[in-house]
Protein backbone atom coordinates (compact mmCIF):
# COMPACT_ATOMS: atom_id res chain seq x y z
CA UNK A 1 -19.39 -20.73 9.90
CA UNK A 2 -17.23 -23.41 11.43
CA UNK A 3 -19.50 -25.98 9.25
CA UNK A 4 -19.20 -24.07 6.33
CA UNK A 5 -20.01 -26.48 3.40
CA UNK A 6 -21.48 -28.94 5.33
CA UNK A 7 -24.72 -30.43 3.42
CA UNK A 8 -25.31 -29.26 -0.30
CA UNK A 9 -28.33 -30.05 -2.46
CA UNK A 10 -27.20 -30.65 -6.17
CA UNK A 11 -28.28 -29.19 -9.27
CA UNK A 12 -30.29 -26.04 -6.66
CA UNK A 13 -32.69 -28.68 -5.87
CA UNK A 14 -33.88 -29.76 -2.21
CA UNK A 15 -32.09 -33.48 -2.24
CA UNK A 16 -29.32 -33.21 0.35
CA UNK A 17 -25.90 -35.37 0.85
CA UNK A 18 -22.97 -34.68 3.40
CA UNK A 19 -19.89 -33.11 1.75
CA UNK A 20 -16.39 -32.15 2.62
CA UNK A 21 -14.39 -30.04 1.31
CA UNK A 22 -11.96 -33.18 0.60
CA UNK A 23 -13.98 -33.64 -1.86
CA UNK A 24 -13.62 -30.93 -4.63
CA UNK A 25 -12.81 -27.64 -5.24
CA UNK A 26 -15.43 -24.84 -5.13
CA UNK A 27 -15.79 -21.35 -6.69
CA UNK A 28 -17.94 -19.21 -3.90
CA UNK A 29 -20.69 -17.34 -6.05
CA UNK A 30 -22.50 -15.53 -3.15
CA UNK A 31 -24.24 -16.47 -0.29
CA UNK A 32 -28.57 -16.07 0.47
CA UNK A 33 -29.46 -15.00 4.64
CA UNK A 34 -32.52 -17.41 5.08
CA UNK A 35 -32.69 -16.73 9.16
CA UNK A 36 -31.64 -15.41 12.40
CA UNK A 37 -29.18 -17.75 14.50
CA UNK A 38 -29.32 -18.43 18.29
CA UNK A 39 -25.93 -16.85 18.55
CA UNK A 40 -26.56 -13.22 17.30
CA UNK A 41 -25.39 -14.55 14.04
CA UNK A 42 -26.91 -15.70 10.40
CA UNK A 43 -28.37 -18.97 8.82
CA UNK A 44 -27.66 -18.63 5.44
CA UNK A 45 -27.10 -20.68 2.27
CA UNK A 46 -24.13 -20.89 0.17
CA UNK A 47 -23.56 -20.79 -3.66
CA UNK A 48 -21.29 -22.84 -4.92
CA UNK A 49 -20.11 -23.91 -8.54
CA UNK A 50 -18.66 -27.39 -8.83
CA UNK A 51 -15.99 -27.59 -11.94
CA UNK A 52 -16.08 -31.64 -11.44
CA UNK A 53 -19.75 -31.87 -12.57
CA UNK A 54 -20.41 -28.62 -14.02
CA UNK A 55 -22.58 -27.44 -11.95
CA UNK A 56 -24.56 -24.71 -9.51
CA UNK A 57 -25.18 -26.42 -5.51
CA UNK A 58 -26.06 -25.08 -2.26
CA UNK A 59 -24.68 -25.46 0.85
CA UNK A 60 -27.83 -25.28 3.31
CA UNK A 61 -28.59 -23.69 6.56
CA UNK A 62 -25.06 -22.88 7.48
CA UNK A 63 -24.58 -20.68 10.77
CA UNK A 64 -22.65 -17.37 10.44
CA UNK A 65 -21.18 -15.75 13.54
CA UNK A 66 -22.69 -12.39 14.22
CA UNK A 67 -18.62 -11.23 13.78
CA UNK A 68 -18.46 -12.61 10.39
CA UNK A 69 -21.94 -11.51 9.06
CA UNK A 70 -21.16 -8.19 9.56
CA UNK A 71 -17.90 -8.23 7.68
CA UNK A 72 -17.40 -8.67 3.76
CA UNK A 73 -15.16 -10.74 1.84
CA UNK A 74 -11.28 -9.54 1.51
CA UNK A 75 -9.83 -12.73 -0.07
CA UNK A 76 -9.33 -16.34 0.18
CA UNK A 77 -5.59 -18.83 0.91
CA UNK A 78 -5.30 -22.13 1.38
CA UNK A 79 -8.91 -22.77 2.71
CA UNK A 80 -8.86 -20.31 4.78
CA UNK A 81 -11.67 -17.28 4.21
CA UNK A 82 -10.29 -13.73 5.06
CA UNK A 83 -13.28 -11.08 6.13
CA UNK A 84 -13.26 -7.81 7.36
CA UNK A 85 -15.67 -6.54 9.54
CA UNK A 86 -17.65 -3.25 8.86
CA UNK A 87 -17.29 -1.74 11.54
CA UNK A 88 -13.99 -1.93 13.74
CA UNK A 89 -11.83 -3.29 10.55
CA UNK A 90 -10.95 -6.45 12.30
CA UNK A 91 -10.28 -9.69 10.13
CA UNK A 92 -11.60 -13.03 10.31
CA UNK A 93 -10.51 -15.94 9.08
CA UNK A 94 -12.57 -18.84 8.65
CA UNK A 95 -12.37 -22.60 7.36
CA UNK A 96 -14.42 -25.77 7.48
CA UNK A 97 -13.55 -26.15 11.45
CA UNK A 98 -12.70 -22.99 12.96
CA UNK A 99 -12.54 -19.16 12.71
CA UNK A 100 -9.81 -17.05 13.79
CA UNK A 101 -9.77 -12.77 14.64
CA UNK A 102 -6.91 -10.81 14.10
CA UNK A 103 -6.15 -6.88 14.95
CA UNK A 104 -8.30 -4.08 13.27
CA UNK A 105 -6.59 -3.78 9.44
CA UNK A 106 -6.84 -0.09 8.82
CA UNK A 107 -6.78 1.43 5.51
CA UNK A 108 -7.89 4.10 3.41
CA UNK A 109 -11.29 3.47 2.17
CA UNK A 110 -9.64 5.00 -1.88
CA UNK A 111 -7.08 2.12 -1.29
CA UNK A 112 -7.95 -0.85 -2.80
CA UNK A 113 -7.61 -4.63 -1.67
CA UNK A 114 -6.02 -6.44 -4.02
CA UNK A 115 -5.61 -10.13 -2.12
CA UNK A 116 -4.71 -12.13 0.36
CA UNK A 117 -2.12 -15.03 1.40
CA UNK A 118 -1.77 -17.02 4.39
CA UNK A 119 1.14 -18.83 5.32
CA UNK A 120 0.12 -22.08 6.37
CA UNK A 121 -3.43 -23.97 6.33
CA UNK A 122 -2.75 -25.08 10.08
CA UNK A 123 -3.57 -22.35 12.86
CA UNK A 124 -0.59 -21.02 13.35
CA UNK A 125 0.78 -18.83 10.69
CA UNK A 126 1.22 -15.10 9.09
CA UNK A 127 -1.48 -13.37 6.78
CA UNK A 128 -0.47 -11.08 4.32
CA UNK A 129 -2.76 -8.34 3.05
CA UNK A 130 -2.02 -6.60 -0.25
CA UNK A 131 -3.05 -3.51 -1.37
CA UNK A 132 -2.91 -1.23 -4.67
CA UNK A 133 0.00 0.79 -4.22
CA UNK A 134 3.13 0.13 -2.08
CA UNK A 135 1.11 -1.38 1.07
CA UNK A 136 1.66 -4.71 2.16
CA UNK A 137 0.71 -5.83 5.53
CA UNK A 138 1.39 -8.83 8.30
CA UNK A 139 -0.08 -10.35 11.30
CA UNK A 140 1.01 -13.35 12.78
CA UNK A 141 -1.53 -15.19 14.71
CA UNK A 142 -1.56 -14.05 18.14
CA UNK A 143 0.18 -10.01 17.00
CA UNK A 144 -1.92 -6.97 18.63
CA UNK A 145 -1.08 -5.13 15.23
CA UNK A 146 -0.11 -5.49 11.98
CA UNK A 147 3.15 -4.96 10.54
CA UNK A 148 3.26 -2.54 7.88
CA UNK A 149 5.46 -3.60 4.91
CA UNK A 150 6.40 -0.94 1.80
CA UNK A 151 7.45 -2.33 -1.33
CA UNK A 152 8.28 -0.16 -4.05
CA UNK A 153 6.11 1.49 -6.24
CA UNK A 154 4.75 1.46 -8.80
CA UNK A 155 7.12 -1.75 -9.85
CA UNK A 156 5.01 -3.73 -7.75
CA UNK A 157 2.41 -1.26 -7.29
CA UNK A 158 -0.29 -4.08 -8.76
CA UNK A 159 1.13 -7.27 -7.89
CA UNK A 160 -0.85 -9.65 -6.11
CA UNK A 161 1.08 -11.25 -3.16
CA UNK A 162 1.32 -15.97 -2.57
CA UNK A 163 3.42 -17.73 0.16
CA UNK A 164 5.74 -20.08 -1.24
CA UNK A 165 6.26 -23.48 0.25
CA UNK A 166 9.01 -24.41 -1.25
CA UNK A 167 10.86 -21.13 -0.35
CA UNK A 168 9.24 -20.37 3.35
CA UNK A 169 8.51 -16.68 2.13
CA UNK A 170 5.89 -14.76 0.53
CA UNK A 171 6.50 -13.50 -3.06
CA UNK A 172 5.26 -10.13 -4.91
CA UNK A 173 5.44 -10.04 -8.80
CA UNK A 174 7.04 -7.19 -10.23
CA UNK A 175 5.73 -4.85 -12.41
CA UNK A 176 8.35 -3.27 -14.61
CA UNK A 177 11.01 -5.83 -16.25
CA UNK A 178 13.50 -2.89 -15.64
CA UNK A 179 13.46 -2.84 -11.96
CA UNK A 180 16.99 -3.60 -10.75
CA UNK A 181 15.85 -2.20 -7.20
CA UNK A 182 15.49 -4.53 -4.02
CA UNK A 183 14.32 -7.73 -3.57
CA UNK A 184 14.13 -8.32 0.36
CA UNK A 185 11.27 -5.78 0.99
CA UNK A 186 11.36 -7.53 5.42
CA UNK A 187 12.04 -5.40 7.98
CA UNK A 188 13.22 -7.86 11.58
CA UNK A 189 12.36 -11.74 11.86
CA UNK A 190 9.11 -11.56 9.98
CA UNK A 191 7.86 -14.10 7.12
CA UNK A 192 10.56 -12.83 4.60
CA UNK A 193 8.98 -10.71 1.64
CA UNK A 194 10.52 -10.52 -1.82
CA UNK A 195 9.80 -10.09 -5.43
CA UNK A 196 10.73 -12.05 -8.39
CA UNK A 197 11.36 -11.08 -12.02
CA UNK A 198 8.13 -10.41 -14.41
CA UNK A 199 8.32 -11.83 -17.78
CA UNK A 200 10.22 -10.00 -20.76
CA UNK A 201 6.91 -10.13 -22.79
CA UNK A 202 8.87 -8.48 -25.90
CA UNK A 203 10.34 -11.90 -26.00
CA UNK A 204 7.39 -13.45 -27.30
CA UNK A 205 6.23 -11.62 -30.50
CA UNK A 206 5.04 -14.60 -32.59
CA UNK A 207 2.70 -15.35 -29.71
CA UNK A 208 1.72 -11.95 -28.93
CA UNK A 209 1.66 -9.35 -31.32
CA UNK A 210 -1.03 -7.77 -29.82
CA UNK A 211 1.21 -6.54 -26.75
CA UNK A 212 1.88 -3.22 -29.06
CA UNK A 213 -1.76 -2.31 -28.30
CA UNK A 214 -3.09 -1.31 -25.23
CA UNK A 215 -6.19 -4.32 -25.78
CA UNK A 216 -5.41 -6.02 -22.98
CA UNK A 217 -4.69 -5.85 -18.77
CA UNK A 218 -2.58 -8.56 -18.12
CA UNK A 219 -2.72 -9.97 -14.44
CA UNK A 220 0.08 -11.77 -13.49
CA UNK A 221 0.45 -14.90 -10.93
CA UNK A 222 2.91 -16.98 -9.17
CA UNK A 223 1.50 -20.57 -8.17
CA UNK A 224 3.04 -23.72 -6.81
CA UNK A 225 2.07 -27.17 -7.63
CA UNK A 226 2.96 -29.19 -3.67
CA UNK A 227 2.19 -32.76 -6.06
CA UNK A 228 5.26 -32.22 -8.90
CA UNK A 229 7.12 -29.57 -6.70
CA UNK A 230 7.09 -27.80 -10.51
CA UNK A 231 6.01 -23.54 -10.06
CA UNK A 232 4.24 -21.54 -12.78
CA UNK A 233 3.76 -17.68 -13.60
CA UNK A 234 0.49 -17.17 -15.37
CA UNK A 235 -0.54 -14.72 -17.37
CA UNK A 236 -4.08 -13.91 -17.61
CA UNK A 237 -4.95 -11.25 -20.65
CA UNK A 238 -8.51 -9.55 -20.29
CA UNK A 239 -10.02 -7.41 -22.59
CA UNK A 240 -13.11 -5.01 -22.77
CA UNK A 241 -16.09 -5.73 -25.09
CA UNK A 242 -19.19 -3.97 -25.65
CA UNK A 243 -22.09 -5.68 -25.87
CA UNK A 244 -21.72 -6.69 -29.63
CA UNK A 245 -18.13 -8.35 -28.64
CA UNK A 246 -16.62 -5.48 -29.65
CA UNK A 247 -13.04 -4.78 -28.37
CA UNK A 248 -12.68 -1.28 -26.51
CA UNK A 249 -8.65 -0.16 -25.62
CA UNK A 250 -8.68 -0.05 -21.88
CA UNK A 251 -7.53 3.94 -22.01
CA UNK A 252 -11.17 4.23 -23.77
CA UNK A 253 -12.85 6.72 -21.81
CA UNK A 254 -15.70 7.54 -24.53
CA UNK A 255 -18.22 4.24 -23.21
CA UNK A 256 -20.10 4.10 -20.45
CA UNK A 257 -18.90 1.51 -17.93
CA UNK A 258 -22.53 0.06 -17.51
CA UNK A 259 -22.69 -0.86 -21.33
CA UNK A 260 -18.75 -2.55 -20.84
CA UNK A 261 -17.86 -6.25 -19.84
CA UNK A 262 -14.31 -7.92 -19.25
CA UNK A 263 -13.34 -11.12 -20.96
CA UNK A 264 -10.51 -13.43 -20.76
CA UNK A 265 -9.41 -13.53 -24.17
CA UNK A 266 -6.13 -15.50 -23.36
CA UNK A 267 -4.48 -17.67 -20.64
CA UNK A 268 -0.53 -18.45 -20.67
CA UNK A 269 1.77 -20.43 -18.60
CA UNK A 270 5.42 -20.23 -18.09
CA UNK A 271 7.50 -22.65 -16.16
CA UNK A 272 9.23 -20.64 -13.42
CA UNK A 273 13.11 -21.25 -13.69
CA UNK A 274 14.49 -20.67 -9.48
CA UNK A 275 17.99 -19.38 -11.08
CA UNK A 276 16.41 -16.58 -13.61
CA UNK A 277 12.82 -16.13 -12.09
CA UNK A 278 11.64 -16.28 -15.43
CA UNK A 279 11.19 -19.70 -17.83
CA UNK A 280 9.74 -20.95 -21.23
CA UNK A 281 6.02 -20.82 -22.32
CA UNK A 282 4.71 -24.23 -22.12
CA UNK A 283 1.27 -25.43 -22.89
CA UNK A 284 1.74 -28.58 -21.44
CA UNK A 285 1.66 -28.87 -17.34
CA UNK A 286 0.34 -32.64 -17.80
CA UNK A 287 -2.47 -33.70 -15.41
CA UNK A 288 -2.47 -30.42 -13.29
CA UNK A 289 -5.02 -28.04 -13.48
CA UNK A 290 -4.34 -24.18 -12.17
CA UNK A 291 -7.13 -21.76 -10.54
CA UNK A 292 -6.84 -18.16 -10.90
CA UNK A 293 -9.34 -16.02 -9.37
CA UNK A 294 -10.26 -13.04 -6.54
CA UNK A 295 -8.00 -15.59 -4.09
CA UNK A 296 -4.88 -17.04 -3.90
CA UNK A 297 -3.83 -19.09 -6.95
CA UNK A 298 -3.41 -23.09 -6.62
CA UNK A 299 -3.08 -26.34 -8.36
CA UNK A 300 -4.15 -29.57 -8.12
CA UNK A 301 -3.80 -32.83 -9.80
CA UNK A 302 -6.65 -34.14 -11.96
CA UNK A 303 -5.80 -38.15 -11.07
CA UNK A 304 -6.78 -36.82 -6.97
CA UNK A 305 -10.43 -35.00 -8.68
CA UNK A 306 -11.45 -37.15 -11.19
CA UNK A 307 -13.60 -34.82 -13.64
CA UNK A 308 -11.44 -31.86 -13.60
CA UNK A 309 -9.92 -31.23 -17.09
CA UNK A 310 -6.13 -31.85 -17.26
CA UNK A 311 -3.65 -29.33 -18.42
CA UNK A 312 -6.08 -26.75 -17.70
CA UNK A 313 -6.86 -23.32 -16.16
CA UNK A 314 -10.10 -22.53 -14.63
CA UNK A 315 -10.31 -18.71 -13.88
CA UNK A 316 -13.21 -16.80 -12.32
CA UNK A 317 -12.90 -13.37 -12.64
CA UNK A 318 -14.50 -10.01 -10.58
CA UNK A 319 -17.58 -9.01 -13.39
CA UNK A 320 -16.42 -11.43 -16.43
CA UNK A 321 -18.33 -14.82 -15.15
CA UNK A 322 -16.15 -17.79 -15.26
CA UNK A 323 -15.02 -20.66 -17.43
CA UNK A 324 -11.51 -23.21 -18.02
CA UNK A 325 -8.62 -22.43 -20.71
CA UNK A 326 -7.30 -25.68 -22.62
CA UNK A 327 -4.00 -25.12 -22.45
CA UNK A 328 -3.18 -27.16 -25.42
CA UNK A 329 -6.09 -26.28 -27.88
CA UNK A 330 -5.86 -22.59 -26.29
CA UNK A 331 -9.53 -22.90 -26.22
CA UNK A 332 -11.76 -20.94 -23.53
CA UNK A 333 -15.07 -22.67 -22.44
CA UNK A 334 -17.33 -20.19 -20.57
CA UNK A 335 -20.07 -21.44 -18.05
CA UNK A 336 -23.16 -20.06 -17.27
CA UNK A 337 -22.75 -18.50 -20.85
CA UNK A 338 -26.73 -18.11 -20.51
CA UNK A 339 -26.76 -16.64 -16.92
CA UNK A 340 -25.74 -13.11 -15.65
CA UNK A 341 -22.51 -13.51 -14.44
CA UNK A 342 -21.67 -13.51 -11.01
CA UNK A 343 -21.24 -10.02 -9.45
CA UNK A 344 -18.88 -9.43 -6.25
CA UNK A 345 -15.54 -11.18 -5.77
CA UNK A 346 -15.46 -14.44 -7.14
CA UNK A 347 -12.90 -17.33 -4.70
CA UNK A 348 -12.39 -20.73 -5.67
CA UNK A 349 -12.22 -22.54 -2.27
CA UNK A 350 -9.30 -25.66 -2.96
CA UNK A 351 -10.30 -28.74 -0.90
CA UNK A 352 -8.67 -29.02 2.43
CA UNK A 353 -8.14 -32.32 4.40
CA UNK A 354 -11.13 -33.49 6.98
């Protein structure tokens, strides 16, 4: 995997052309095993959606380590794709030059993952595992174990975890607007862990009277943009439809899942005051555009990736397919609209320097 994205062929065809990861963003759809390697491993192809054309390529014939093959996909940071392997639990991390093992991550096999941050895109640096409930966990390249973490719960029973840059520390969301508990969650001289505030979303009737109902699940998400030095909270509503589009209240327990699909129905951003931990709804974050998705969320400028839309949010979400939010027209384009969407874990893969 350490040429992972290497060659592509556009539009699925058989035409090839070198690529790097410098080039563009990527949402990871899936992968296709189309051989045996000499190293015990996989040849396989890659799926990959590019948002600056619109459209489906492959990355061809890319070798797998035997290690990696046998693991599935846990999450995605900063380039770097976390793994963990079937049978001893031990994670992998791999980019576009190298792959990394940590310690066996052990875990309850009811617990769910809910994503992963790394701390750095160099090799040196600490992973941080989050899990539904009050489970977060550490390595730091180079540990024998990992360092168990407990935040409370259920405040932050949910949140998804991001390192911040400008702050040198991870960051949890918190779940309950109440909480007046602790925000230093660090045992010792680890990567400090803390939450910040969630948003008062009774302040905000006029935009969403809906919030009385139980319509939606709201996800919540921290991201940094490194180009303005400006940090957002996003709030991602999804809703359940049936297959006629209608809406189904998420405590629903009358439909079948099978005959159920999510939906973003919503996208909003909120500038991220560092006094309050909380700011004012803006739909204007100029030229940058924001993925949400299974990984870590990031930003990047549309003037450095010509054919991205500015002021923009492209999500990809587990089941729903993907698509980009307009922040200003609050309009949601879906792709693939035609095409059954995606299933597995869906990671946009931000481009990394070559």
């Amino acid at each position: 995997m350490s040429q992972l994205f290497g060659r592509i062929s556009r539009n699925l065809c058989s035409r090839r052309s070198e690529f790097s990861t410098a080039t563009t963003p990527y949402l990871l759809l899936g992968s296709d095993i189309v051989g045996d390697s000499p190293c015990g491993g996989k040849v396989v192809n890659f799926n990959l959606y590019d948002p600056r054309k619109q459209e489906q390529v492959k990355s061809e014939n890319q070798i797998v380590s035997k290690e990696v093959h046998e693991s599935r996909k846990i999450g995605s940071s900063r380039g770097w794709l976390a793994s963990m392997n079937k049978k001893d639990s031990t994670v992998h991390l791999t980019n576009t030059k190298t792959t990394i093992s940590l310690p066996p991550l052990t875990r309850d096999k009811f617990e769910p993952l809910v994503n992963v941050s790394v701390s750095s895109a160099n090799e040196d640096f600490v992973i941080a595992v989050k899990f539904y409930g009050s489970r977060l966990c550490l390595c730091r390249v180079g540990d024998s174990e990992w360092t168990r973490v407990d935040v409370p719960c259920p405040s932050f029973h949910s949140s998804t975890v991001m390192f911040s840059e400008r702050d040198r520390r991870f960051y949890l969301n918190n779940c309950n607007p109440d909480y007046t508990g602790p925000t230093d969650f660090t045992p010792g001289s680890l990567t400090p862990v803390c939450g910040y505030k969630r948003f008062f979303f009774s302040n905000f009737p006029s935009e969403m009277p809906e919030m009385r109902h139980s319509r939606f699940r709201i996800q919540q998400q921290l991201v940094e943009s490194s180009s303005s030095g400006q940090s957002f909270i996003v709030c991602w509503f999804v809703e359940r439809c049936t297959n006629k589009g209608e809406v189904v209240p998420w405590e629903d327990k009358s439909y079948n899942k099978k005959d159920l699909c999510k939906k973003t129905h919503k996208i909003m951003v909120f500038r991220q005051d560092q006094e309050q931990g909380v700011g004012p709804y803006t739909d204007d974050i100029g030229d940058l555009c924001i993925f949400l998705g299974d990984n870590e969320a990031f930003c990047l400028s549309s003037k450095d990736y010509p054919g991205l839309n500015p002021n923009s949010v492209y999500f990809a979400g587990h089941g729903s397919g993907f698509g980009v939010c307009d922040l200003a027209s609050r309009t949601i384009r879906r792709y693939l609209s035609d095409s059954t969407p995606p299933r597995g874990r869906l990671f946009w893969i931000p481009p990394t320097p070559p």
